[in-house]
C-alpha atoms as a PDB file:
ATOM      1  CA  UNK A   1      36.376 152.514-134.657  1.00  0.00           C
ATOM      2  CA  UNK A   2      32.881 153.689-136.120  1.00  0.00           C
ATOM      3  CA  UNK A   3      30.147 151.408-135.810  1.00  0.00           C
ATOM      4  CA  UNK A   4      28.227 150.795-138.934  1.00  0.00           C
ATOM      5  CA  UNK A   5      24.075 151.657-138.974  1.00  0.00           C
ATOM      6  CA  UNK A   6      22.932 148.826-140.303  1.00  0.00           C
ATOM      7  CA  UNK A   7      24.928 147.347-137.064  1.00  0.00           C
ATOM      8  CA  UNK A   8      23.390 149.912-134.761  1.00  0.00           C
ATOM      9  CA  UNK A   9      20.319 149.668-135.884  1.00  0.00           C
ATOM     10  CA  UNK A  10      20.433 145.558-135.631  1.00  0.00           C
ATOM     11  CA  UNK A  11      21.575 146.052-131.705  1.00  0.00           C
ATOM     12  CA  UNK A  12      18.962 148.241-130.917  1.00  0.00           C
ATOM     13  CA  UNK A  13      15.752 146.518-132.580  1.00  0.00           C
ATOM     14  CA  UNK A  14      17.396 143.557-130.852  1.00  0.00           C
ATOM     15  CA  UNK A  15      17.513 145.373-127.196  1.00  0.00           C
ATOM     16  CA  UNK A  16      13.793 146.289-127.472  1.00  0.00           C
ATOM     17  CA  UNK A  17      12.807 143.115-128.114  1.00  0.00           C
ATOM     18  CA  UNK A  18      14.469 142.040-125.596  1.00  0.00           C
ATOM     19  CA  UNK A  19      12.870 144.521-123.394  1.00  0.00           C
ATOM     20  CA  UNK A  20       9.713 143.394-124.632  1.00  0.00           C
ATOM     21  CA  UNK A  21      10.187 139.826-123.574  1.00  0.00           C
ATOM     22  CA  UNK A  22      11.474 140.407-120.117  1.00  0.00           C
ATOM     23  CA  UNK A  23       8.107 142.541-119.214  1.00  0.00           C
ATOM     24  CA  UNK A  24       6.004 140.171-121.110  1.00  0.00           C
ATOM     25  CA  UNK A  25       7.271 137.332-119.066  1.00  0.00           C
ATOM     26  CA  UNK A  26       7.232 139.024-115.705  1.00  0.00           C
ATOM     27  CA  UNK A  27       3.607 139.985-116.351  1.00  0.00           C
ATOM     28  CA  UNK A  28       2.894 136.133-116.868  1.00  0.00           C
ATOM     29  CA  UNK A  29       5.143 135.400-114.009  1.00  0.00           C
ATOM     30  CA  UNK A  30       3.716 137.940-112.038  1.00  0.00           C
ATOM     31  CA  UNK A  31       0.537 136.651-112.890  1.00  0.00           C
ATOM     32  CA  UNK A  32       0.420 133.504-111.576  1.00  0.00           C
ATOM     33  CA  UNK A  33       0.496 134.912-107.727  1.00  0.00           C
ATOM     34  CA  UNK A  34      -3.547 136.027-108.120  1.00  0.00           C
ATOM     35  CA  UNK A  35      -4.828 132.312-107.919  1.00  0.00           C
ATOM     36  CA  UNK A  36      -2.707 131.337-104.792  1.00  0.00           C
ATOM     37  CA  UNK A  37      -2.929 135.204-103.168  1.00  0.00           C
ATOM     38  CA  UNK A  38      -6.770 135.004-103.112  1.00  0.00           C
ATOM     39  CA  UNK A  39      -6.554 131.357-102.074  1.00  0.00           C
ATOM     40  CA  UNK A  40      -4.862 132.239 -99.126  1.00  0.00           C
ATOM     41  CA  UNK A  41      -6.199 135.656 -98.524  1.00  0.00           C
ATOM     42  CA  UNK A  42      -9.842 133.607 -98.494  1.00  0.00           C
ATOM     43  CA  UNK A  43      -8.372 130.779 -95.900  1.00  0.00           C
ATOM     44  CA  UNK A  44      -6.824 133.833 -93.471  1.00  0.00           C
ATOM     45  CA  UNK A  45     -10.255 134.946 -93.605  1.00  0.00           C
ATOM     46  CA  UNK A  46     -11.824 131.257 -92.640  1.00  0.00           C
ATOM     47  CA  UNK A  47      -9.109 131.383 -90.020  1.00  0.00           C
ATOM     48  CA  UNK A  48     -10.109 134.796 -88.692  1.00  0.00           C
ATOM     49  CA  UNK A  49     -13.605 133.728 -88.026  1.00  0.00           C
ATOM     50  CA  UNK A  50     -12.908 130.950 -86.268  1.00  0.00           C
ATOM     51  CA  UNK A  51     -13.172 128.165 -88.505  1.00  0.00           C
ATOM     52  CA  UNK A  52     -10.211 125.156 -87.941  1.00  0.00           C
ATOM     53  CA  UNK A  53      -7.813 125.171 -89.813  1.00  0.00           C
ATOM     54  CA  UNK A  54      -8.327 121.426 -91.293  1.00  0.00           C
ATOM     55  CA  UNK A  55     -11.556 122.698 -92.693  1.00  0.00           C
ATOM     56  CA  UNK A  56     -10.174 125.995 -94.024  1.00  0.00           C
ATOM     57  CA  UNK A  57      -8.677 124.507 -96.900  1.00  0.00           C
ATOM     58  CA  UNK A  58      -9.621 123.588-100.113  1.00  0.00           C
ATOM     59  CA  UNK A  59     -10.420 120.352-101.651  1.00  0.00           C
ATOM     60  CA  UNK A  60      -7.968 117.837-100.976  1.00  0.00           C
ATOM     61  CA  UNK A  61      -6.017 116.323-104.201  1.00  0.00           C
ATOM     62  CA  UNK A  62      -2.659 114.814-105.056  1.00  0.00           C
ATOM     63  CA  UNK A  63      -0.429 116.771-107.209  1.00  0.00           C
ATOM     64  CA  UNK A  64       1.429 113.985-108.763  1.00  0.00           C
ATOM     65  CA  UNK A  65      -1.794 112.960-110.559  1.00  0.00           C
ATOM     66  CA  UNK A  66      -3.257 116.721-110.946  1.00  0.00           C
ATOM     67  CA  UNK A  67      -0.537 119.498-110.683  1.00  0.00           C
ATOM     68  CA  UNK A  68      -2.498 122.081-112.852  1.00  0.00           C
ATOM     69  CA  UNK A  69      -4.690 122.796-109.774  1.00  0.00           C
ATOM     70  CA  UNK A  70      -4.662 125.687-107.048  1.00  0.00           C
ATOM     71  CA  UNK A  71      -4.260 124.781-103.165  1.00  0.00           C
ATOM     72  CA  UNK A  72      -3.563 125.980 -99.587  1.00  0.00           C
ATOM     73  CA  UNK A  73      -1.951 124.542 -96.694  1.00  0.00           C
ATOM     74  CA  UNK A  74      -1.833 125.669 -92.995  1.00  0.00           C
ATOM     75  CA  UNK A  75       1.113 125.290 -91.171  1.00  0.00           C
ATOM     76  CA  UNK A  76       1.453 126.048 -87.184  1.00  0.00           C
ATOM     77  CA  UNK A  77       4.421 128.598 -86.200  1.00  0.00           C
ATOM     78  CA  UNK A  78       6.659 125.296 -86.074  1.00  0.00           C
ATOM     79  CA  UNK A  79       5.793 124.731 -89.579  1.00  0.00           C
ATOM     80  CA  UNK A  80       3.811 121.696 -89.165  1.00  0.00           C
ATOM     81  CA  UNK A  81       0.412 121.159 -91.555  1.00  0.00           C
ATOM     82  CA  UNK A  82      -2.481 121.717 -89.623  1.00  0.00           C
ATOM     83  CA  UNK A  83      -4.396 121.497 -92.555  1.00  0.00           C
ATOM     84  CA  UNK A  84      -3.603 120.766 -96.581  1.00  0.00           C
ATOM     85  CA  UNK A  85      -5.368 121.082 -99.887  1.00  0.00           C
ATOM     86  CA  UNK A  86      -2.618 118.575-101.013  1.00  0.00           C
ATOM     87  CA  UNK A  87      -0.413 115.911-101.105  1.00  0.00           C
ATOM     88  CA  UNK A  88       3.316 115.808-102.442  1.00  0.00           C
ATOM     89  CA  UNK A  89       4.034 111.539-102.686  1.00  0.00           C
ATOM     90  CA  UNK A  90       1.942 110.555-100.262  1.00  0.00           C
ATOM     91  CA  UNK A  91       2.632 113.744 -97.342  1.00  0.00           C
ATOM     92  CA  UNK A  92       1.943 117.212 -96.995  1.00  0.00           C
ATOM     93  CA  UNK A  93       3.911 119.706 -99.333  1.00  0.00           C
ATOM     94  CA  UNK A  94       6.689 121.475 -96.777  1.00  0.00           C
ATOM     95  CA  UNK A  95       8.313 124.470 -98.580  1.00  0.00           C
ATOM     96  CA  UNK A  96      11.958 124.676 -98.088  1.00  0.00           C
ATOM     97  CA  UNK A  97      13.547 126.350 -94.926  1.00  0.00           C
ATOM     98  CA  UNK A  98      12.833 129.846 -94.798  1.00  0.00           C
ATOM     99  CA  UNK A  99       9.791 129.848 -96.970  1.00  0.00           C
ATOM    100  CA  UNK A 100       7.438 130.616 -94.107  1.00  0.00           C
ATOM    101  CA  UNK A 101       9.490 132.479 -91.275  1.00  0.00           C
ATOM    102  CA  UNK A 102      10.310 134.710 -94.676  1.00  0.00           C
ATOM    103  CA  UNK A 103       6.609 136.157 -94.210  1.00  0.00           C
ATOM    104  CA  UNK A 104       6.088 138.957 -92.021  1.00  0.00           C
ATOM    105  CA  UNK A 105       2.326 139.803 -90.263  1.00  0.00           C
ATOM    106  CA  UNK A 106       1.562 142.114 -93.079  1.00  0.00           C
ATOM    107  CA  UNK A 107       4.291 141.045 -95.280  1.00  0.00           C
ATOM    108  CA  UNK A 108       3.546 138.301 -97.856  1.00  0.00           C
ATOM    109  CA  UNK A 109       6.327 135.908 -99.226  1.00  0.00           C
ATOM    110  CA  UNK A 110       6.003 135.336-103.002  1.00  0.00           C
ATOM    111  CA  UNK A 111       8.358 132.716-104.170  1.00  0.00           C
ATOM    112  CA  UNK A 112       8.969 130.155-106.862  1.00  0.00           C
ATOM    113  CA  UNK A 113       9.025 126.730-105.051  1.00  0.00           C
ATOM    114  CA  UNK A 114       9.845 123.130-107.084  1.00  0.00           C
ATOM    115  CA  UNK A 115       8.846 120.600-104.969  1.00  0.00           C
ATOM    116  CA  UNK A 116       9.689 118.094-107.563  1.00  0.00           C
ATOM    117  CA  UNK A 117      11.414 117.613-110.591  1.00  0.00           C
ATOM    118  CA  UNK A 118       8.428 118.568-112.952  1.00  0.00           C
ATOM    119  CA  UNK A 119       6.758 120.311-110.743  1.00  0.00           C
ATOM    120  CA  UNK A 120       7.286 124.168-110.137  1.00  0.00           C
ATOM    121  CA  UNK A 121       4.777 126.439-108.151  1.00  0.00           C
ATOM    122  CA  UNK A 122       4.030 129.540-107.695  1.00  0.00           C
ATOM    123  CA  UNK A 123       3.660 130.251-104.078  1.00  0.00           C
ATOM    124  CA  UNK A 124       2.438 132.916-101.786  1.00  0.00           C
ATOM    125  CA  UNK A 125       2.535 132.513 -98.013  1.00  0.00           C
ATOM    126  CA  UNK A 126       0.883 134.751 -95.791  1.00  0.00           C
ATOM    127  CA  UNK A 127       1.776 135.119 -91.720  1.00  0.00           C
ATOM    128  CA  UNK A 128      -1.287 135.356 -89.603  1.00  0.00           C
ATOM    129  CA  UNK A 129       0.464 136.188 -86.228  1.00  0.00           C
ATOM    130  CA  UNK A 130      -0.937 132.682 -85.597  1.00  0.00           C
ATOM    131  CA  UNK A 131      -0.925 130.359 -88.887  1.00  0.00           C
ATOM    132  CA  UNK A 132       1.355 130.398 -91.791  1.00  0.00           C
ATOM    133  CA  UNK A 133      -0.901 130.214 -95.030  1.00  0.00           C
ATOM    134  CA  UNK A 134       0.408 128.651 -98.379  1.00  0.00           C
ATOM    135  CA  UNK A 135      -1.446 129.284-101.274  1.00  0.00           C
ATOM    136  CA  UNK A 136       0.486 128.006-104.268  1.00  0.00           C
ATOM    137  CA  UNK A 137      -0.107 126.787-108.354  1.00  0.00           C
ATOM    138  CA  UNK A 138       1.431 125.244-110.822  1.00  0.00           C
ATOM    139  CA  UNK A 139       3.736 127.076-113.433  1.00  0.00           C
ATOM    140  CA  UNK A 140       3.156 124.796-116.609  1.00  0.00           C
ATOM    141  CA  UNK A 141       0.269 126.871-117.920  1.00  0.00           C
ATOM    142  CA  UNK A 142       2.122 130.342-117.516  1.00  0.00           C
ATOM    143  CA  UNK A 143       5.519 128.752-118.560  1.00  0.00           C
ATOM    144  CA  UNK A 144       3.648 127.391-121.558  1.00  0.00           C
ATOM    145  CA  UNK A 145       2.876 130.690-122.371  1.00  0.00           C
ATOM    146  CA  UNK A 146       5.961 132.141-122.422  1.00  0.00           C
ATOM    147  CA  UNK A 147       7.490 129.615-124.481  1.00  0.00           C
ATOM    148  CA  UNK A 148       4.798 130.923-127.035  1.00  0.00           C
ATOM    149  CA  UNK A 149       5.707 134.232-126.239  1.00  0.00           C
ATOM    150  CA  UNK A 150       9.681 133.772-126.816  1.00  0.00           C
ATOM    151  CA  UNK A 151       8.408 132.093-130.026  1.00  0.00           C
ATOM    152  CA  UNK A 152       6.219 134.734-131.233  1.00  0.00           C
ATOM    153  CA  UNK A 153       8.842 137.518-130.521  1.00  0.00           C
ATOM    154  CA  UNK A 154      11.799 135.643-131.730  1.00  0.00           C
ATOM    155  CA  UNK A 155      10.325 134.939-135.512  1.00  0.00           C
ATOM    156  CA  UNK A 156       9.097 138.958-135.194  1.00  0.00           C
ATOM    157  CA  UNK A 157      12.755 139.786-134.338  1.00  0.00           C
ATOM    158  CA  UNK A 158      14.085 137.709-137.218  1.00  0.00           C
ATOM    159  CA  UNK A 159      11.557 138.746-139.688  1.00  0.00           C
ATOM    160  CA  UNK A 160      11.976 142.470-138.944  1.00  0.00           C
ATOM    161  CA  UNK A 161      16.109 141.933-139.504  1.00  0.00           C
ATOM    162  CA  UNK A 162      15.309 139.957-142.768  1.00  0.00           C
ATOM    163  CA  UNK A 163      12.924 142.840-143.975  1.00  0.00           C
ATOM    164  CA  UNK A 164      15.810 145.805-142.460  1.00  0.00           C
ATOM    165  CA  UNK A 165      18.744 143.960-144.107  1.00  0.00           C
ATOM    166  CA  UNK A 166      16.971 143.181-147.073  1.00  0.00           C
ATOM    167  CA  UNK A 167      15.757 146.753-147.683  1.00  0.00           C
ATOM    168  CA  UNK A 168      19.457 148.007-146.876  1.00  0.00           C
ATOM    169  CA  UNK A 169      20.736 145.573-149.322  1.00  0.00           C
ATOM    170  CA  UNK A 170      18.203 146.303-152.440  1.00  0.00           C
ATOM    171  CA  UNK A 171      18.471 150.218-152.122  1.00  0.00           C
ATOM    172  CA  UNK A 172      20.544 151.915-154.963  1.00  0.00           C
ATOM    173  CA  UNK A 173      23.878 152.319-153.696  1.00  0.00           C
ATOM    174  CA  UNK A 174      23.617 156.148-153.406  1.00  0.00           C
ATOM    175  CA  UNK A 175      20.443 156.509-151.851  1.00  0.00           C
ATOM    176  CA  UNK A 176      22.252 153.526-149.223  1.00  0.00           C
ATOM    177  CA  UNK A 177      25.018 155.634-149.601  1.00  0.00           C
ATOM    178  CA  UNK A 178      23.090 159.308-148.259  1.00  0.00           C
ATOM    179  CA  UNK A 179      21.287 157.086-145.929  1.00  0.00           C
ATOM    180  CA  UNK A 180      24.155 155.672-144.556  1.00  0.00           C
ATOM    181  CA  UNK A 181      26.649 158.079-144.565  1.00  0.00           C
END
């Protein structure tokens, strides 16, 4: 069976932008660990010099009511808070099972965490020897921007076919023709 060009050339224009999409949204995925790495990389630090771990955290606030904001928590090796940035319906945020004891002394954990049903964060925990420290922020600004990026390279994807197929379709049938084979 031989595959037409105009087909071929559909498939691949549509595989790059594909391609384009996925690294586009990985870099805005990606890009949402800074905030909560230096969050926690700053706490560690309080920690290291000595300073408790209730006071090494950030400004307390409650997500439900702001959920665009940054925060840390300090957990104990048992996982209990020790000290929070945060509260989750009136108590301390507690990642799922495995979230901490995933990070290594010198090993970071980097997960996506949904602690509730509108709520998705990006989190970053980071193992002291002593303290596990959660730095974590919300997705909706980066997920808003990859809806506009989807957007944006969806109507360039359909505009470039429109303009490809249109071209193909207007050409004098022998120049098509050589073109084509």
């Amino acid at each position: 069976m031989k595959v037409k060009t105009p087909l071929l050339i559909a498939i691949i224009i549509t595989v790059i932008f594909g391609a384009v999409y996925v690294i586009g949204q990985q870099v805005l995925r990606r890009g949402a660990n800074n905030e909560p790495t230096k969050l926690a990389q700053a706490t560690v630090a309080k920690l290291k010099s000595g300073v408790a771990p209730r006071l090494a955290v950030n400004s307390t606030f409650n997500l439900e009511a702001d959920n665009d904001s940054s925060f840390v928590v300090v957990y104990d090796k048992a996982g209990r808070v020790l000290g929070s940035g945060a509260f989750l319906n009136n108590a301390y945020p507690i990642p799922p099972k495995g979230v901490l004891t995933s990070a290594t002394v010198g090993h970071n954990n980097k997960v996506t965490w949904q602690p509730a049903t509108d709520l998705r964060l990006a989190t970053v925990v980071i193992n002291t020897g002593n303290y596990y420290v959660l730095g974590a922020r919300s997705l909706k600004l980066s997920e808003e921007f990859q809806d506009v990026w989807l957007f944006t390279l969806a109507s360039s994807w359909a505009t470039s076919m429109i303009v490809i197929f249109t071209t193909l379709w207007f050409l004098p049938s022998r120049l098509a023709k050589r073109l084509l084979g």
